[in-house]
N, C-alpha and C. Protein backbone atom coordinates (compact mmCIF):
# COMPACT_ATOMS: atom_id res chain seq x y z
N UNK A 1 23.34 4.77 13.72
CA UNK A 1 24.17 5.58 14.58
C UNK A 1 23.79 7.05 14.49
N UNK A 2 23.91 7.39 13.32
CA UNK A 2 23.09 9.08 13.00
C UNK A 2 21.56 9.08 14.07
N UNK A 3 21.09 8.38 13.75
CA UNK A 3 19.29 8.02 14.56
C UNK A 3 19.81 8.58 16.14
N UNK A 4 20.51 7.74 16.73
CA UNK A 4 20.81 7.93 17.72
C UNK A 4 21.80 9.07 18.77
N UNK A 5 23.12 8.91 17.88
CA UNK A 5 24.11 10.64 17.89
C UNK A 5 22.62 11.67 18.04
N UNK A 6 21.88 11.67 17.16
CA UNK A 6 21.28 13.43 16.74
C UNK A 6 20.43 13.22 18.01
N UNK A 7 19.69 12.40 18.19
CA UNK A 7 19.13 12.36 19.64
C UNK A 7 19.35 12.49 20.80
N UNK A 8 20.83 12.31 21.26
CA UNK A 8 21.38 12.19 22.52
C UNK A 8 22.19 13.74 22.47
N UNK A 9 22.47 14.24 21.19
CA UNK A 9 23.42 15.59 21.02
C UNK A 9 21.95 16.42 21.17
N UNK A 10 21.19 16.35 20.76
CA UNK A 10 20.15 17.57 20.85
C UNK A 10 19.25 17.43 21.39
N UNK A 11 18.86 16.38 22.58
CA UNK A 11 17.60 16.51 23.76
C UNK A 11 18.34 17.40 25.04
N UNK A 12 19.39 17.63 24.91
CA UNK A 12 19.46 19.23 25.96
C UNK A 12 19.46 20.24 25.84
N UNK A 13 19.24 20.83 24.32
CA UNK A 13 18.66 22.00 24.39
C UNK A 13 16.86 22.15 24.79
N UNK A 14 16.62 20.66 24.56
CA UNK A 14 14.97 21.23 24.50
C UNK A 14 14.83 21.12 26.30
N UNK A 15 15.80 20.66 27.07
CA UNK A 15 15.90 20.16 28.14
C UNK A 15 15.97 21.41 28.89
N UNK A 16 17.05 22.36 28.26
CA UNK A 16 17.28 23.70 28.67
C UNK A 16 16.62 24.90 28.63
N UNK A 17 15.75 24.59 27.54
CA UNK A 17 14.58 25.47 26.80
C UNK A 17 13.60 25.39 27.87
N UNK A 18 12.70 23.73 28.15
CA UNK A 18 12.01 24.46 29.51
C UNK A 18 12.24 24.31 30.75
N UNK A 19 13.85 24.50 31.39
CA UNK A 19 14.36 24.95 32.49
C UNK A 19 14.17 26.62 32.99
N UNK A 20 14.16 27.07 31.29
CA UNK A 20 13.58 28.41 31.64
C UNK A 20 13.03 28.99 30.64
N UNK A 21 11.61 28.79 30.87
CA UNK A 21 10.81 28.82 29.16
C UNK A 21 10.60 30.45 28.63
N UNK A 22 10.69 31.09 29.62
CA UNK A 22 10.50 32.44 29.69
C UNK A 22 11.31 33.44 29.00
N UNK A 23 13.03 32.89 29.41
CA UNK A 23 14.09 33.66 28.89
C UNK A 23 14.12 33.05 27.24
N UNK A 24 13.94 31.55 27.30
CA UNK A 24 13.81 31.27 26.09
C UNK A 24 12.97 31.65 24.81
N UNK A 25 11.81 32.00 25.33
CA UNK A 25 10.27 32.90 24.43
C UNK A 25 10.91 34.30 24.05
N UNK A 26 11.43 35.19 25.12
CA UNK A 26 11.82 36.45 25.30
C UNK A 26 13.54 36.77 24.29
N UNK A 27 13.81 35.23 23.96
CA UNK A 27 15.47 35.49 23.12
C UNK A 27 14.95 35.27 22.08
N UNK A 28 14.03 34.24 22.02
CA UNK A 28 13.97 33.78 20.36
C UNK A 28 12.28 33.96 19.41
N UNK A 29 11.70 33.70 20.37
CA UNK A 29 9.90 33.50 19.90
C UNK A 29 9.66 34.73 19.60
N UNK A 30 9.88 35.81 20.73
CA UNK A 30 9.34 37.13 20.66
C UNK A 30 9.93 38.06 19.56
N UNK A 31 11.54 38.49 19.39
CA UNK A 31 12.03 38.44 18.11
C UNK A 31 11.69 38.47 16.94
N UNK A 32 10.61 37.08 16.67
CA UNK A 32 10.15 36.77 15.50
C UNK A 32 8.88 37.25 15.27
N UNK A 33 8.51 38.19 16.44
CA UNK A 33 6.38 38.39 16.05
C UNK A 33 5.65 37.61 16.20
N UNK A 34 5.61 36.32 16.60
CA UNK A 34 5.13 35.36 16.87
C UNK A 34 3.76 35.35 18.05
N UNK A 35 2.67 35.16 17.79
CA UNK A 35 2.15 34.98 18.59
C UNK A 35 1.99 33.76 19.97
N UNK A 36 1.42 34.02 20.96
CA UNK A 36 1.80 33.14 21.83
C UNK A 36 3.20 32.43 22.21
N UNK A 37 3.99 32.95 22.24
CA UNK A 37 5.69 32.83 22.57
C UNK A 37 5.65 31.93 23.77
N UNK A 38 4.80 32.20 24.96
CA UNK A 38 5.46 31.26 25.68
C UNK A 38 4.45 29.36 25.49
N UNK A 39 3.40 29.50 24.54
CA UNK A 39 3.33 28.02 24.35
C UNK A 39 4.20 27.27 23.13
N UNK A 40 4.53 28.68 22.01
CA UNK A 40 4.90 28.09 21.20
C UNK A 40 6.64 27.51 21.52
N UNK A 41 6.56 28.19 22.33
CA UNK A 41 8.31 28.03 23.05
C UNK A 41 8.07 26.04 23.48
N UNK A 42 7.27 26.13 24.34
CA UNK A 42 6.75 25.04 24.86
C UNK A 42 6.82 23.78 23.90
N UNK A 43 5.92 24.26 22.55
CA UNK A 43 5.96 23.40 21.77
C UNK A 43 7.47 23.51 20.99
N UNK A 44 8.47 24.27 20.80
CA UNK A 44 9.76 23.49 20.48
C UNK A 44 10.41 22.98 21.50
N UNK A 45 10.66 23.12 22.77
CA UNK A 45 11.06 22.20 23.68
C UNK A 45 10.60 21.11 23.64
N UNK A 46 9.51 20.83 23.99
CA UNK A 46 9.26 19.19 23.76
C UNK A 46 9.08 18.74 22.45
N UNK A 47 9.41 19.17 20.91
CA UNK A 47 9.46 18.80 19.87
C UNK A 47 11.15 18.19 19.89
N UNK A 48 11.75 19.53 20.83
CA UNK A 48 13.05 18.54 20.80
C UNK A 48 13.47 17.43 21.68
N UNK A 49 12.72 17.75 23.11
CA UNK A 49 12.86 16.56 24.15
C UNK A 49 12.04 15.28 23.34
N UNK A 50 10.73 15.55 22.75
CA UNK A 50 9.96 14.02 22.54
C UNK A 50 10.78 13.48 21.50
N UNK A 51 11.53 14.86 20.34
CA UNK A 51 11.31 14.13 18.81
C UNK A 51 13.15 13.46 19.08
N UNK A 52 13.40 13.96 20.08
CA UNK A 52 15.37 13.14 20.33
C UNK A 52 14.86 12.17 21.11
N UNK A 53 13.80 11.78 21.92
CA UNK A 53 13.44 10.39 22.55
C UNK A 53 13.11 9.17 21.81
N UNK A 54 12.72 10.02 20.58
CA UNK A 54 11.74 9.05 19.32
C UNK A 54 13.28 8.56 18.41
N UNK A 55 14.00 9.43 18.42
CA UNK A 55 15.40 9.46 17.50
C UNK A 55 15.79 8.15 18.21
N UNK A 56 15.96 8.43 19.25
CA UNK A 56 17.14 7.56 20.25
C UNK A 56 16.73 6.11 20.74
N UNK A 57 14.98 5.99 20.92
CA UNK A 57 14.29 4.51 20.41
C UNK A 57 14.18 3.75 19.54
N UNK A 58 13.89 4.81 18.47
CA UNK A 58 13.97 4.44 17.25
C UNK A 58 12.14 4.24 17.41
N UNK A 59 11.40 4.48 17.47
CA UNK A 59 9.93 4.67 18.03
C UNK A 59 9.30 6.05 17.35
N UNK A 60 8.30 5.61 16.42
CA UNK A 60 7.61 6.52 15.50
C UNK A 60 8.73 7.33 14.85
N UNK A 61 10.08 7.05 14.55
CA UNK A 61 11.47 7.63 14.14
C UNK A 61 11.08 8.90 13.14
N UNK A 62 9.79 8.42 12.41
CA UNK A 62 9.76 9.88 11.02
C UNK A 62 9.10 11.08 11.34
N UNK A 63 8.36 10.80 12.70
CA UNK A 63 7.39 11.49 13.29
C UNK A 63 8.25 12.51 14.28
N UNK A 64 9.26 11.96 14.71
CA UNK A 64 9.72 12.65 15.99
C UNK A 64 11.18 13.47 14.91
N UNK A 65 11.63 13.01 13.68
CA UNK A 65 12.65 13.46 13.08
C UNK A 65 11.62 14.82 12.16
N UNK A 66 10.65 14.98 12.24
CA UNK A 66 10.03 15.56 11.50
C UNK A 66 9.57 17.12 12.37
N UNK A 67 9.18 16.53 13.68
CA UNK A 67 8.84 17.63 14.65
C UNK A 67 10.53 18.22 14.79
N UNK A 68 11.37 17.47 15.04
CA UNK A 68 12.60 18.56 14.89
C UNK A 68 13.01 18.94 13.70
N UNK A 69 12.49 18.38 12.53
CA UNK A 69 13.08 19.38 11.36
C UNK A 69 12.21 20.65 11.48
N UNK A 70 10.75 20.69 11.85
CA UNK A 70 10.08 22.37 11.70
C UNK A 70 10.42 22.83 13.01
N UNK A 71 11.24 22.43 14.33
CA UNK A 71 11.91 23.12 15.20
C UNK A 71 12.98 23.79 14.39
N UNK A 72 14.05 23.08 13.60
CA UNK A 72 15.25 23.71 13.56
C UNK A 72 14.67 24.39 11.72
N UNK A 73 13.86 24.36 12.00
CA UNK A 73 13.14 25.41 10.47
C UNK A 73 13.12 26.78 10.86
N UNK A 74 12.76 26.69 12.15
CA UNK A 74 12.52 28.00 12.65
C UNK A 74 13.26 28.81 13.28
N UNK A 75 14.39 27.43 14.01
CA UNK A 75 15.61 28.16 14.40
C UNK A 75 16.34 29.08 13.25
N UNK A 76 16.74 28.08 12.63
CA UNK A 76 17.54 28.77 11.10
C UNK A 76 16.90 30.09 10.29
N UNK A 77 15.66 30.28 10.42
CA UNK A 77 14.95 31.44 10.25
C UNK A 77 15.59 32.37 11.15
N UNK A 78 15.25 31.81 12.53
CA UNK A 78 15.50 33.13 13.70
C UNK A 78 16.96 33.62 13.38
N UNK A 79 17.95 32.51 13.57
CA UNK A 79 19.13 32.79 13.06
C UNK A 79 19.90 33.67 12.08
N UNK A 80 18.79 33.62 10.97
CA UNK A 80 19.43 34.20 9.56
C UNK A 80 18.33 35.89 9.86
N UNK A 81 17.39 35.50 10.37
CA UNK A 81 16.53 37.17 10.43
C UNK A 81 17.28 38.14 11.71
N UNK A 82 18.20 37.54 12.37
CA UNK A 82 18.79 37.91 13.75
C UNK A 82 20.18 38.55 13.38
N UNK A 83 20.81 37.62 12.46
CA UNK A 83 22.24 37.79 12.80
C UNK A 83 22.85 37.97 11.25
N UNK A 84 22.00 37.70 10.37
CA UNK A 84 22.87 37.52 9.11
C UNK A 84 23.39 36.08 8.89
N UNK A 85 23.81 36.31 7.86
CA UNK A 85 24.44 34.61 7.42
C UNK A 85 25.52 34.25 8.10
N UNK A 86 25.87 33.97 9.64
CA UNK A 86 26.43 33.86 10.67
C UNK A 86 27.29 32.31 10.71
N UNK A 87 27.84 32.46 10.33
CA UNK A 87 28.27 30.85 9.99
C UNK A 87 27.96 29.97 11.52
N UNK A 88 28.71 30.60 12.72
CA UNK A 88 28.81 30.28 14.00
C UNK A 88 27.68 30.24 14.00
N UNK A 89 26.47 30.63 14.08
CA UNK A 89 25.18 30.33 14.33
C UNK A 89 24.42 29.00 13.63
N UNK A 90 24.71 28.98 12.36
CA UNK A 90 24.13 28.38 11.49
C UNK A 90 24.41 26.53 11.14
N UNK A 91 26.27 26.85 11.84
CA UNK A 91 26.44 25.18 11.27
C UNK A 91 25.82 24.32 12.14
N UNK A 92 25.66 24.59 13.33
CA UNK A 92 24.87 23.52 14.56
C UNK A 92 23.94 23.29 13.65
N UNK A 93 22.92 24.26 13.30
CA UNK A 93 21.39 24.28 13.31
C UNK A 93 21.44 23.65 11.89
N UNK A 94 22.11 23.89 11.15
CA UNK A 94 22.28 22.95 9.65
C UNK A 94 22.78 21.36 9.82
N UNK A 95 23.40 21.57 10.79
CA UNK A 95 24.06 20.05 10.99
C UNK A 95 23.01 18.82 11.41
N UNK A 96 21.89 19.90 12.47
CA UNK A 96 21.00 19.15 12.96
C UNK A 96 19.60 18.89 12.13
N UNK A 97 19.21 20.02 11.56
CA UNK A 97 18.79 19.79 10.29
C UNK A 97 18.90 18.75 9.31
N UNK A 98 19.62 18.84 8.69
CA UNK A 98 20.62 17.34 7.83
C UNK A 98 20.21 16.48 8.26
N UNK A 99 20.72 16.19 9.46
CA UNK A 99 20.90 14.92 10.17
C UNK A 99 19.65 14.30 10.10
N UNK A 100 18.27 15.12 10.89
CA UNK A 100 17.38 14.54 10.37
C UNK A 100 16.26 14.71 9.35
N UNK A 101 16.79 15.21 8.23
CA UNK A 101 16.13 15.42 7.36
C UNK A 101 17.00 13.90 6.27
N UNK A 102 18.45 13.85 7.19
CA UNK A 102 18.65 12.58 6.22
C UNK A 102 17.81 11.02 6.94
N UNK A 103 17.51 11.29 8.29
CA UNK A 103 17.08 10.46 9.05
C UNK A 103 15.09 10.09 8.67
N UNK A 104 14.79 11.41 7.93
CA UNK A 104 13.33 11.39 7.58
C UNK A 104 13.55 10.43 6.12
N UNK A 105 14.36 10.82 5.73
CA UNK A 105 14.38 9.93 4.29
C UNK A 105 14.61 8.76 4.03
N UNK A 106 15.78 8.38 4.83
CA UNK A 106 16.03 7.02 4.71
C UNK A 106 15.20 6.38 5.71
N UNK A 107 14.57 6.60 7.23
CA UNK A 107 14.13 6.00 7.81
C UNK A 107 14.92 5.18 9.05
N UNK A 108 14.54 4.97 9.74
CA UNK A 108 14.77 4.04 11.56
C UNK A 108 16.17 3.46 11.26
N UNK A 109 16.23 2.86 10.13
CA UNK A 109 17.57 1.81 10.47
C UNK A 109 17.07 0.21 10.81
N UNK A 110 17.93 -0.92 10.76
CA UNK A 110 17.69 -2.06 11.59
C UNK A 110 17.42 -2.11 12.58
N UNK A 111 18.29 -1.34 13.35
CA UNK A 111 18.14 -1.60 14.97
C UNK A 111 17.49 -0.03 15.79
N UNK A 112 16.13 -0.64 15.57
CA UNK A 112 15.01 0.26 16.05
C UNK A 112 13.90 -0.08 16.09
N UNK A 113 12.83 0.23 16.94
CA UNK A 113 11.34 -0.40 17.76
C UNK A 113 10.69 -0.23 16.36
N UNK A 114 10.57 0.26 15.31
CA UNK A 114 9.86 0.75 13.98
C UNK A 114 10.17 -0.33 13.50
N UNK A 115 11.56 -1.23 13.26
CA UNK A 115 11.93 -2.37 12.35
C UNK A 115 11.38 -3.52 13.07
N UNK A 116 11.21 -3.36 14.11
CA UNK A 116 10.95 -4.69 15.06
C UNK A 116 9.57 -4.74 14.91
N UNK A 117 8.48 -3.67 14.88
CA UNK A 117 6.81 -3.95 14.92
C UNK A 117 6.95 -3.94 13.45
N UNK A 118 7.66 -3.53 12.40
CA UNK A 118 7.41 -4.17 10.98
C UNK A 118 7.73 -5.49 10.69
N UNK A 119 8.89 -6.49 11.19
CA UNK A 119 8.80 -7.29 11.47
C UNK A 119 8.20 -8.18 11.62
N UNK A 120 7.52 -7.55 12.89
CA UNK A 120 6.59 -8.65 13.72
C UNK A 120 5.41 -8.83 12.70
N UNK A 121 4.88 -7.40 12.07
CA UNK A 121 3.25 -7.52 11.61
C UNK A 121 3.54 -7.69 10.09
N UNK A 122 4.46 -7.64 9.44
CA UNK A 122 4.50 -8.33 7.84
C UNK A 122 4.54 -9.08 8.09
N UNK A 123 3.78 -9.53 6.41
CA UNK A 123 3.52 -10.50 6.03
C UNK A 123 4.63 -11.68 5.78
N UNK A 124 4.69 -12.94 5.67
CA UNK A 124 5.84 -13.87 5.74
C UNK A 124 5.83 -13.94 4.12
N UNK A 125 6.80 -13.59 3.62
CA UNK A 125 7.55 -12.61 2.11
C UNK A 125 7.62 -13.63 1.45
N UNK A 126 8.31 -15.02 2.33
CA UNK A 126 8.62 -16.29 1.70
C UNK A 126 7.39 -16.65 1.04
N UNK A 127 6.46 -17.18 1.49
CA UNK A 127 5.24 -17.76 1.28
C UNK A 127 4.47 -16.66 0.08
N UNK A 128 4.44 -15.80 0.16
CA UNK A 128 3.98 -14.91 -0.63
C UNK A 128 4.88 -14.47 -1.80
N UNK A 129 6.08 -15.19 -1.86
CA UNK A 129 6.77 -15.42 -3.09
C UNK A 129 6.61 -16.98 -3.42
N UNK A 130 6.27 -17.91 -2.80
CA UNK A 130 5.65 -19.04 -3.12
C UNK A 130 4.69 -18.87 -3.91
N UNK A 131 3.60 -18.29 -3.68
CA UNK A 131 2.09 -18.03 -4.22
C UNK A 131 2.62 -17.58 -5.15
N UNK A 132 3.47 -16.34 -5.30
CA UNK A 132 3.35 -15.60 -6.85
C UNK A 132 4.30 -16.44 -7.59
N UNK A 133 5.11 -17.87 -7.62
CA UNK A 133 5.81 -18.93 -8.28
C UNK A 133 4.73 -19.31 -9.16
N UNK A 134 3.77 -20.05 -8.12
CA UNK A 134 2.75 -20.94 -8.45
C UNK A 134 2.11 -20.81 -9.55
N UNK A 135 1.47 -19.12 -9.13
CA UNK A 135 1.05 -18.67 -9.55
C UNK A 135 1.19 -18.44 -10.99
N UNK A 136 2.49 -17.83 -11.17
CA UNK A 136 3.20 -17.92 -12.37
C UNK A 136 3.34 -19.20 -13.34
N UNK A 137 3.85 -19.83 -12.72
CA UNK A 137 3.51 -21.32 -13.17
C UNK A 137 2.49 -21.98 -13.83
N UNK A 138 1.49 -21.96 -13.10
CA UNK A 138 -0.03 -22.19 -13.85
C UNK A 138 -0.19 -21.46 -14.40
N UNK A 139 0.26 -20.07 -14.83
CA UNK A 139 -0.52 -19.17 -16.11
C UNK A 139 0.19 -19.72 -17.49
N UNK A 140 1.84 -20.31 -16.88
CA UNK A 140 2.58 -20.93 -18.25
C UNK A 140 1.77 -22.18 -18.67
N UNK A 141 1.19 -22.61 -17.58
CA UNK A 141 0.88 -24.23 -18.19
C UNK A 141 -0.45 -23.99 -18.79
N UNK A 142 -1.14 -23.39 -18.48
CA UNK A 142 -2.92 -22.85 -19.03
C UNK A 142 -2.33 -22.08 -20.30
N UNK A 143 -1.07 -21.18 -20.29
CA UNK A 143 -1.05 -20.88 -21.84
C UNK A 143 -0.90 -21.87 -22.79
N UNK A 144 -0.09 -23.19 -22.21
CA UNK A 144 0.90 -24.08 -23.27
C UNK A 144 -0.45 -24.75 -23.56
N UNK A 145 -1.39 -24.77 -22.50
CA UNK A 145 -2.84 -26.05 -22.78
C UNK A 145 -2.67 -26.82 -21.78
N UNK A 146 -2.20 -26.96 -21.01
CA UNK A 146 -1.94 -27.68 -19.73
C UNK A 146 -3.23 -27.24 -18.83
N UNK A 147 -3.81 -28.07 -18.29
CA UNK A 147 -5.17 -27.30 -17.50
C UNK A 147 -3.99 -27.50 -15.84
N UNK A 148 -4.12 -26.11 -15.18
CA UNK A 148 -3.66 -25.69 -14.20
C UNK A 148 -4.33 -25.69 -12.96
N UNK A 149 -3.93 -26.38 -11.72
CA UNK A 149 -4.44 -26.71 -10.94
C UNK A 149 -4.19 -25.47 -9.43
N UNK A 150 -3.37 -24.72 -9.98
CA UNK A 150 -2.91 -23.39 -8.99
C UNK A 150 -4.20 -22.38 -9.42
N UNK A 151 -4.94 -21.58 -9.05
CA UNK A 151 -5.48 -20.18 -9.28
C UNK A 151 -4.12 -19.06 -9.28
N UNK A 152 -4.79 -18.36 -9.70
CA UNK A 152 -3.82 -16.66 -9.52
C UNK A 152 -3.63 -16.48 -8.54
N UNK A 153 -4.25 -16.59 -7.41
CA UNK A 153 -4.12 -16.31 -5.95
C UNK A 153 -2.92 -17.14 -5.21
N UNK A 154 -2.76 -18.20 -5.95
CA UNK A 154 -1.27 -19.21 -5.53
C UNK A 154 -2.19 -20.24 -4.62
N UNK A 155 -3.47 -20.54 -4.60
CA UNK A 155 -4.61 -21.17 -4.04
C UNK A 155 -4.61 -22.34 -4.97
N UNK A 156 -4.64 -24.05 -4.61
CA UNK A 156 -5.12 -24.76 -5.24
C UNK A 156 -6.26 -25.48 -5.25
């Protein structure tokens, strides 16, 4: 639910950002000394439009929670070099922060395109706890003197 909330609450600022990329470079990019303001503007708008699309699929989830944590890295910079320790400024941009910096750590969740292609392409866990039984097994019986008909590999 966090995966998804932070995605759907914060793909309209990046939505708004390049509705008018200009005023947006000229409030916040330029401010900071920044070179190239109006691509780097560019690149936090669609860090927040792609990385809340990726949130809200659940699709490359650490990749797209990651491009908005060094968006709102920089916000919270601009914020605190702008205004002072502004609470009104700061709890959005901390909240969203958090959110996916708790979303980078723990990861997608169940219900997301990331759990479903892990899924699909692991390995079948069962069977490969079979092998390492077997496996186990024949190293007890080759210790006791038992000649063992399993290899290490869980291969007979």
């Amino acid at each position: 639910m966090l995966r998804v909330f932070t995605g759907v609450l914060l793909i309209h600022h990046g939505y708004e950002k390049l509705a008018n990329i200009d005023n947006f470079a000229d409030a916040f990019v330029r401010p900071l000394g920044l070179p190239f303001p109006i691509t780097l503007s560019y690149i936090a708008a669609f860090s927040e439009v792609g990385g809340s699309w990726l949130l809200i699929t659940g699709l490359l989830t650490r990749f797209g929670a990651l491009a908005i944590l060094g968006t709102m890295s920089v916000a919270i910079y601009h914020a605190i070099s702008t205004s002072g320790f502004n609470i009104y400024l700061l709890e959005l941009l901390g909240l969203y922060f958090a959110s996916v910096a708790a979303i980078l750590a723990v990861g997608p969740g169940r219900l997301s395109v990331d759990e479903l292609i892990v899924r699909r392409f692991a390995p079948d866990t069962r069977s490969q706890a079979s092998r390492l039984e077997a496996a186990f097994a024949a190293n007890n019986e080759s210790v006791n003197g038992a000649k063992a008909d399993v290899v290490a590999d869980g291969v007979s």
